[in-house]
PDB file of N, CA and C in Angstrom:
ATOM      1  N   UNK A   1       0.826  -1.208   0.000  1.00  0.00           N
ATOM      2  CA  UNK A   1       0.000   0.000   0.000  1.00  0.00           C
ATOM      3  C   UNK A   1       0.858   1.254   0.000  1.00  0.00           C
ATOM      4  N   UNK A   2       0.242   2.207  -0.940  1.00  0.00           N
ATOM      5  CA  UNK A   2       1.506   3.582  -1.022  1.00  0.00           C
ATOM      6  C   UNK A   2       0.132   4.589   0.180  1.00  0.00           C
ATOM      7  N   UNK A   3       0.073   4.002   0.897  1.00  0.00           N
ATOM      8  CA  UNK A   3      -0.817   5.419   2.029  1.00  0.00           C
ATOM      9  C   UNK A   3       0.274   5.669   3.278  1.00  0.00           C
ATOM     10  N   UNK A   4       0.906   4.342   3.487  1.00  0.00           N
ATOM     11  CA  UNK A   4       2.557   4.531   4.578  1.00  0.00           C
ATOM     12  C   UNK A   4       3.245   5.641   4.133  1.00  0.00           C
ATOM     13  N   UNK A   5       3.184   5.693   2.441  1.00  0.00           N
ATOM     14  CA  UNK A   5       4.134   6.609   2.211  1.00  0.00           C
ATOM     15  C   UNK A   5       4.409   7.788   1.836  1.00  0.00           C
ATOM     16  N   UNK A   6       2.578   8.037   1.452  1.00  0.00           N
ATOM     17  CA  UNK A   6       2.240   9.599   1.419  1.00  0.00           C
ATOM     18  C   UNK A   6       2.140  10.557   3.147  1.00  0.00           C
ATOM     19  N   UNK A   7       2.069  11.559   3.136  1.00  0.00           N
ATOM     20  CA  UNK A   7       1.524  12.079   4.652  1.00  0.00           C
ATOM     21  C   UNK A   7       0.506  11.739   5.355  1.00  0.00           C
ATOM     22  N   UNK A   8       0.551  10.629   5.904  1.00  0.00           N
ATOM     23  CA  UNK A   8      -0.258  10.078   6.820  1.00  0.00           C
ATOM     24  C   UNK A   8      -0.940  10.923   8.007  1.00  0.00           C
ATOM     25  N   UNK A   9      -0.484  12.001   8.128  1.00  0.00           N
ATOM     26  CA  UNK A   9      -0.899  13.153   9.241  1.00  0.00           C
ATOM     27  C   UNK A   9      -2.013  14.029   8.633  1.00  0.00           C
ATOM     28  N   UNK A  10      -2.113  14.225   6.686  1.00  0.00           N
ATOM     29  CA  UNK A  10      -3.363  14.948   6.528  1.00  0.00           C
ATOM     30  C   UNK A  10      -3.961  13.991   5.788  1.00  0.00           C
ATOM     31  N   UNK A  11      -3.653  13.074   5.206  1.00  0.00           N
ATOM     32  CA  UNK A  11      -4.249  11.638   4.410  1.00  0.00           C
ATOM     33  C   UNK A  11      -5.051  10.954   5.845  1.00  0.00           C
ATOM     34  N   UNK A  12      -4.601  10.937   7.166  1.00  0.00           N
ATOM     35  CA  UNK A  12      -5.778   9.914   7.965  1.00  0.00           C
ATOM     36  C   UNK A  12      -6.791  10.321   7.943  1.00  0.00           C
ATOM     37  N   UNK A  13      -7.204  11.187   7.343  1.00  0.00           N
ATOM     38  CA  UNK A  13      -8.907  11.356   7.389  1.00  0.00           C
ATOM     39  C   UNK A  13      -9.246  10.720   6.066  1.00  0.00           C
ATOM     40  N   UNK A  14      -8.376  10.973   5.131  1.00  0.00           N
ATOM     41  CA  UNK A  14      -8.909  10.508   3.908  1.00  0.00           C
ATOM     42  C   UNK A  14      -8.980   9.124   3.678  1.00  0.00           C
ATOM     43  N   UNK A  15      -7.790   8.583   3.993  1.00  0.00           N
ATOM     44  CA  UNK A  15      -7.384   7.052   4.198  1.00  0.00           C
ATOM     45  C   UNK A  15      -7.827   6.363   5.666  1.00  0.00           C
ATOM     46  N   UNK A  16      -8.697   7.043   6.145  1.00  0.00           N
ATOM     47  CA  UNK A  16      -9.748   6.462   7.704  1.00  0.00           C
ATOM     48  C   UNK A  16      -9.850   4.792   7.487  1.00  0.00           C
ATOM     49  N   UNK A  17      -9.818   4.677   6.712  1.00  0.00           N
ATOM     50  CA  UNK A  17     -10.244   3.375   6.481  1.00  0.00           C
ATOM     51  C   UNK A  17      -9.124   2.170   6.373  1.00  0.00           C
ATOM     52  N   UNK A  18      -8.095   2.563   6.025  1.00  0.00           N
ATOM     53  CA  UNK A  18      -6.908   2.420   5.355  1.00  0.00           C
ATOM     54  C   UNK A  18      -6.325   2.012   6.725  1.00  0.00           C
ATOM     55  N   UNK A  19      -6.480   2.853   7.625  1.00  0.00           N
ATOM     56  CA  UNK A  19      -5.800   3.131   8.890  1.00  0.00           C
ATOM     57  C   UNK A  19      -5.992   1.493  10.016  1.00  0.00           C
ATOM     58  N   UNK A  20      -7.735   1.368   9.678  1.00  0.00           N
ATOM     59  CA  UNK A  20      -8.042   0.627  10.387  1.00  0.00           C
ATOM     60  C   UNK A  20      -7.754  -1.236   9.676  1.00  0.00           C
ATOM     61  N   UNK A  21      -7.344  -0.964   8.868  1.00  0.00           N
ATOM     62  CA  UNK A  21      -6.302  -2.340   8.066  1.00  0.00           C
ATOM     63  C   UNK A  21      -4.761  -2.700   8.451  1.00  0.00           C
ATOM     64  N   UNK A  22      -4.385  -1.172   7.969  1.00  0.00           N
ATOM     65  CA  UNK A  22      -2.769  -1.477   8.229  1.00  0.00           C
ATOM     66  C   UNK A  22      -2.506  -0.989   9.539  1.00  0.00           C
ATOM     67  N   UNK A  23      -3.190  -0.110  10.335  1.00  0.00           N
ATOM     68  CA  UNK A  23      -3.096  -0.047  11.782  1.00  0.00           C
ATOM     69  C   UNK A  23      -1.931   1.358  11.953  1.00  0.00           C
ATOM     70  N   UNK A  24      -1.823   1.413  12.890  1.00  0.00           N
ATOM     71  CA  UNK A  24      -0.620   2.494  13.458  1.00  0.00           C
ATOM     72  C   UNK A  24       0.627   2.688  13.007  1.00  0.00           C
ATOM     73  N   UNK A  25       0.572   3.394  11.399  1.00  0.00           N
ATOM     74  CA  UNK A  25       2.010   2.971  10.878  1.00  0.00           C
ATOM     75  C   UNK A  25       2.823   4.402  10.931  1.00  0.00           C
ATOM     76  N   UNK A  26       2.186   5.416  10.494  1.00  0.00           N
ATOM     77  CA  UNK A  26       2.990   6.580  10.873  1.00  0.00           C
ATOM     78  C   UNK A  26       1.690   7.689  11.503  1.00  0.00           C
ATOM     79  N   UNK A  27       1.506   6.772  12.290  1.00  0.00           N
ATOM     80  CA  UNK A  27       0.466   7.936  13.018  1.00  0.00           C
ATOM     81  C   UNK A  27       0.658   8.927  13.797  1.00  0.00           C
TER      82      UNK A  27
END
């Protein structure tokens, strides 16, 4: 998954979902 490797700090809202798969990766 490339969401680790974009900005995960303004992408977790967008990728909310994303988050709850791959879990706490650069949160």
């Amino acid at each position: 998954t490339e969401v680790k490797l974009v900005p995960y700090c303004g992408l977790r809202k967008v990728y909310g979902f994303n988050n709850l798969i791959n879990g706490p990766l650069k949160i």
